[in-house]
Protein backbone atom coordinates (compact mmCIF):
# COMPACT_ATOMS: atom_id res chain seq x y z
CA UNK A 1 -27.97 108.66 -161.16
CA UNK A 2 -29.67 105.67 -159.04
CA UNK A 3 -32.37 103.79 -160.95
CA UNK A 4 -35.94 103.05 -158.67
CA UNK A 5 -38.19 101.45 -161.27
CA UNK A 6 -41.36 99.75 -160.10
CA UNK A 7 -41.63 97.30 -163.19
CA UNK A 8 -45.53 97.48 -161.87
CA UNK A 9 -45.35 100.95 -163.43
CA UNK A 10 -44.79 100.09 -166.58
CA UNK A 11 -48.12 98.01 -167.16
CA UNK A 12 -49.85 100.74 -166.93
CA UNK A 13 -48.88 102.02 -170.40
CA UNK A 14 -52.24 101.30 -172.72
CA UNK A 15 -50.69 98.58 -175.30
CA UNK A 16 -52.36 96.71 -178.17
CA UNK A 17 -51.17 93.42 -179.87
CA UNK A 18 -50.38 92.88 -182.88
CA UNK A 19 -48.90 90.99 -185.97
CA UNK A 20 -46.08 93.15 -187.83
CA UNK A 21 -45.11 90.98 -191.60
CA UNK A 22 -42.31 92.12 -194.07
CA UNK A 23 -41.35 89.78 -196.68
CA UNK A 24 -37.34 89.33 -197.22
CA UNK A 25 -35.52 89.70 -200.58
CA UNK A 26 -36.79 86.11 -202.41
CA UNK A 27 -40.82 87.16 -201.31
CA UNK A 28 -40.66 84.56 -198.08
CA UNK A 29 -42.85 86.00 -195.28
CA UNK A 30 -42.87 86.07 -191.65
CA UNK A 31 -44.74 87.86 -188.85
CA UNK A 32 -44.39 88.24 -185.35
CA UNK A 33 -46.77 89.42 -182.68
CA UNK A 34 -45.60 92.97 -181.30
CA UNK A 35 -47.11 94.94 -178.82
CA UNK A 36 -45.01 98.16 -179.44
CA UNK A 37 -46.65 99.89 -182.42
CA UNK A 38 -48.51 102.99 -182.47
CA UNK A 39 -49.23 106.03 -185.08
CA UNK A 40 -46.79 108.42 -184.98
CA UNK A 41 -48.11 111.25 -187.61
CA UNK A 42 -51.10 112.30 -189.01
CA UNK A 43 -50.39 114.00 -191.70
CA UNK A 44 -48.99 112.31 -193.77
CA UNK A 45 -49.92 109.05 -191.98
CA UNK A 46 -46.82 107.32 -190.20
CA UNK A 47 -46.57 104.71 -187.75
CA UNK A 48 -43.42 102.78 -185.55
CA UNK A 49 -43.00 99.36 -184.62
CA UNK A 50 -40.17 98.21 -182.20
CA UNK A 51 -38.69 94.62 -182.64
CA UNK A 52 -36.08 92.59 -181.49
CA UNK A 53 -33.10 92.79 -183.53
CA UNK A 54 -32.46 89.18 -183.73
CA UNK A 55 -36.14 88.30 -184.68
CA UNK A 56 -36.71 87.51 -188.47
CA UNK A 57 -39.06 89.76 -188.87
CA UNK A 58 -36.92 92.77 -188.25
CA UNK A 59 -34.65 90.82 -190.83
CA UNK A 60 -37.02 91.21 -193.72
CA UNK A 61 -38.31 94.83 -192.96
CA UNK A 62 -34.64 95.81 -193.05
CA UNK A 63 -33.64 93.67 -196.50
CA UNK A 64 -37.50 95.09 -197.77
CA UNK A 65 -37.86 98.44 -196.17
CA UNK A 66 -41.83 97.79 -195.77
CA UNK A 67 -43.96 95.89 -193.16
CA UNK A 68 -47.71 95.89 -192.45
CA UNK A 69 -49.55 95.74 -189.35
CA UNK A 70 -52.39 93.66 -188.19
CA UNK A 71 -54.12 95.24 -185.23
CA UNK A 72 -55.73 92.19 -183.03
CA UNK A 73 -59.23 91.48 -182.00
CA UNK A 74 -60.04 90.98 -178.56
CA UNK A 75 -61.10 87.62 -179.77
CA UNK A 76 -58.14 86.22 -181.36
CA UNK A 77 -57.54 83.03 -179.13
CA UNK A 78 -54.10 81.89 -177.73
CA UNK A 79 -53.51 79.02 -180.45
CA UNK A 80 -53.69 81.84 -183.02
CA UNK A 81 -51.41 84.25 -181.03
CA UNK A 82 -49.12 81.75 -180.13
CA UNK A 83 -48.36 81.34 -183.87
CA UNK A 84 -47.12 84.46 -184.54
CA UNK A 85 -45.39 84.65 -180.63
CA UNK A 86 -44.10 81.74 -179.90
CA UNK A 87 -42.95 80.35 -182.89
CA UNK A 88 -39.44 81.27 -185.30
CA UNK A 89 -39.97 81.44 -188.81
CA UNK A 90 -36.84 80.27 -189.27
CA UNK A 91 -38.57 76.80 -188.05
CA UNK A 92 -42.05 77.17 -189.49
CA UNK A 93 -44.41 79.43 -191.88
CA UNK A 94 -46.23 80.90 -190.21
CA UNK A 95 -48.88 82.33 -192.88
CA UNK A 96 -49.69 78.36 -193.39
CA UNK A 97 -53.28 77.64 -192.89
CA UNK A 98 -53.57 81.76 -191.71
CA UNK A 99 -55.69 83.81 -193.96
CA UNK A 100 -54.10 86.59 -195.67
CA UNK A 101 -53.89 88.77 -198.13
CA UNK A 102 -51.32 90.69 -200.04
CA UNK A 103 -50.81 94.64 -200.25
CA UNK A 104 -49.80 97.32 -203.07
CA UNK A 105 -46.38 96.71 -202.04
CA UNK A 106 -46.23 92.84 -201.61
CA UNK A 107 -46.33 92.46 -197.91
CA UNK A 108 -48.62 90.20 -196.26
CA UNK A 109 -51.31 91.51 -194.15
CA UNK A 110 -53.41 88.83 -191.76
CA UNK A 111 -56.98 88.93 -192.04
CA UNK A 112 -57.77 86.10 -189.18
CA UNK A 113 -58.81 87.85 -186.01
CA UNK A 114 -57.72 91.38 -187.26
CA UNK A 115 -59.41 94.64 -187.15
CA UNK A 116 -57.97 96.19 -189.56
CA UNK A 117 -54.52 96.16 -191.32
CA UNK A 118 -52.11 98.44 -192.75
CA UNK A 119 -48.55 98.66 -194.86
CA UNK A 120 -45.97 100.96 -194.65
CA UNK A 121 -42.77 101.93 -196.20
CA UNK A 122 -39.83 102.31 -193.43
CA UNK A 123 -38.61 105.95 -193.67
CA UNK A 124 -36.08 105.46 -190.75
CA UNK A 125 -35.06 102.97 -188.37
CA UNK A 126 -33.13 103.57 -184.45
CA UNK A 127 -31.42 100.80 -182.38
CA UNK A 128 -32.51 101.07 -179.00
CA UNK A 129 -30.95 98.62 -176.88
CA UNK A 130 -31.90 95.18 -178.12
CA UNK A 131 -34.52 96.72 -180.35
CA UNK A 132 -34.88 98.53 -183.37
CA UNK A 133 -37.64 100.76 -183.75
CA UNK A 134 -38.50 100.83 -187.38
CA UNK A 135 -40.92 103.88 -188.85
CA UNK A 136 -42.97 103.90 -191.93
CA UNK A 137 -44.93 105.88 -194.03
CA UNK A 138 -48.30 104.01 -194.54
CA UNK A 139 -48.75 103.52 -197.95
CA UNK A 140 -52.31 101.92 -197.32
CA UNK A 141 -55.28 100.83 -194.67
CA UNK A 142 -58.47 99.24 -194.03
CA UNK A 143 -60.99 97.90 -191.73
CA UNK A 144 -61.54 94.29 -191.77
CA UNK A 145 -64.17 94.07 -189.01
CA UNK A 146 -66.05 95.19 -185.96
CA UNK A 147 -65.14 94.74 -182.66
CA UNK A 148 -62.81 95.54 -179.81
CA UNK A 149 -59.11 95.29 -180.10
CA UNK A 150 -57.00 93.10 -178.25
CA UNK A 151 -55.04 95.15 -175.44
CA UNK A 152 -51.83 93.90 -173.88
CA UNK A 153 -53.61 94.00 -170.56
CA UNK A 154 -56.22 91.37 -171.58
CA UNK A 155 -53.61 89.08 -173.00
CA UNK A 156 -52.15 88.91 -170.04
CA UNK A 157 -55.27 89.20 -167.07
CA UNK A 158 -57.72 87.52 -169.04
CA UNK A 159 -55.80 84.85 -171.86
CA UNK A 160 -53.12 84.91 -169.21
CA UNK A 161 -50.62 85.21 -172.00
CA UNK A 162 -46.66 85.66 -171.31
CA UNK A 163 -44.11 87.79 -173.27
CA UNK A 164 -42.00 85.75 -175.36
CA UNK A 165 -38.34 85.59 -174.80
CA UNK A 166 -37.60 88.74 -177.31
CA UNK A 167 -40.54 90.91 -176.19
CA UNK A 168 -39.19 94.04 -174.60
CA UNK A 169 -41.59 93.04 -171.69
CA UNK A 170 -39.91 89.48 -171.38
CA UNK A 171 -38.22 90.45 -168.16
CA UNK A 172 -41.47 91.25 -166.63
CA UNK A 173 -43.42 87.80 -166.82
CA UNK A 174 -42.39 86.86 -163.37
CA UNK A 175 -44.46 89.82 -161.98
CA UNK A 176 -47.89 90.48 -161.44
């Protein structure tokens, strides 16, 4: 079968950003923005987020089987989000000088420019690719604040953002 993909297309999906955290085996953390999560169930409550299998991130939720999710405000500004995106945890911590705060199961959960958070326990994971798509059981949620959330469109039309080199969109900077 002949591929025609207009990568155009594929901006269209509605997208939010956020920051997924696990913690590995010896309590470190790390965190990563992600812009492929969404709820998956409602009852009981489940979500799935989809990471690069090389990132450490997906490292920690697969030694911890839990992660959280921090769902971004529209105001978060690019220092903040370059953090968590454009930065390895294997070089830096990234929680330093971030505030957060720790859930019922031990996994971080940023407060800093976040709407609300949540944690989950992974039920099931699926390679996809260069991904793994990891699902989870939320164990707990909250509202941190008001506002609008940050949408993958605005990041990149209004912050002008780019996908870092393991986003799933990577291959797409180029257009616009």
């Amino acid at each position: 079968m002949e591929k025609n993909i207009d990568p155009k297309a594929l901006f269209k999906f509605s997208y939010g950003m956020y920051i997924v955290s696990s913690l590995d085996s010896q309590g470190r953390y790390n965190g990563q923005i992600a812009n492929a999560a969404m709820q998956v169930t409602g009852d009981p409550c489940a979500v799935a987020v989809c990471l690069h299998k090389s990132n450490l991130t997906t490292e920690y939720i697969d030694q911890s089987k839990l992660f959280s999710v921090s769902i971004l405000s529209s105001e978060a500004p690019m220092t903040f989000i370059g953090q968590f995106g454009f930065k390895c945890g294997r070089d830096i911590d990234k929680f330093c000088n971030v505030k957060y705060e720790l859930g019922s199961t031990g996994v971080p959960m940023v407060l800093d420019y976040s709407l609300a958070v949540l944690e989950a326990r992974v039920v099931g994971s699926f390679d996809i690719f260069t991904h793994r798509m990891f699902f989870g059981e939320i164990i707990s949620s909250k509202v941190i604040s008001d506002g609008e959330p940050l949408t993958y469109s605005d990041y990149h039309l209004i912050k002008k953002g780019k996908s870092p080199k393991n986003a799933p969109t990577f291959v797409f900077n180029q257009i616009k």
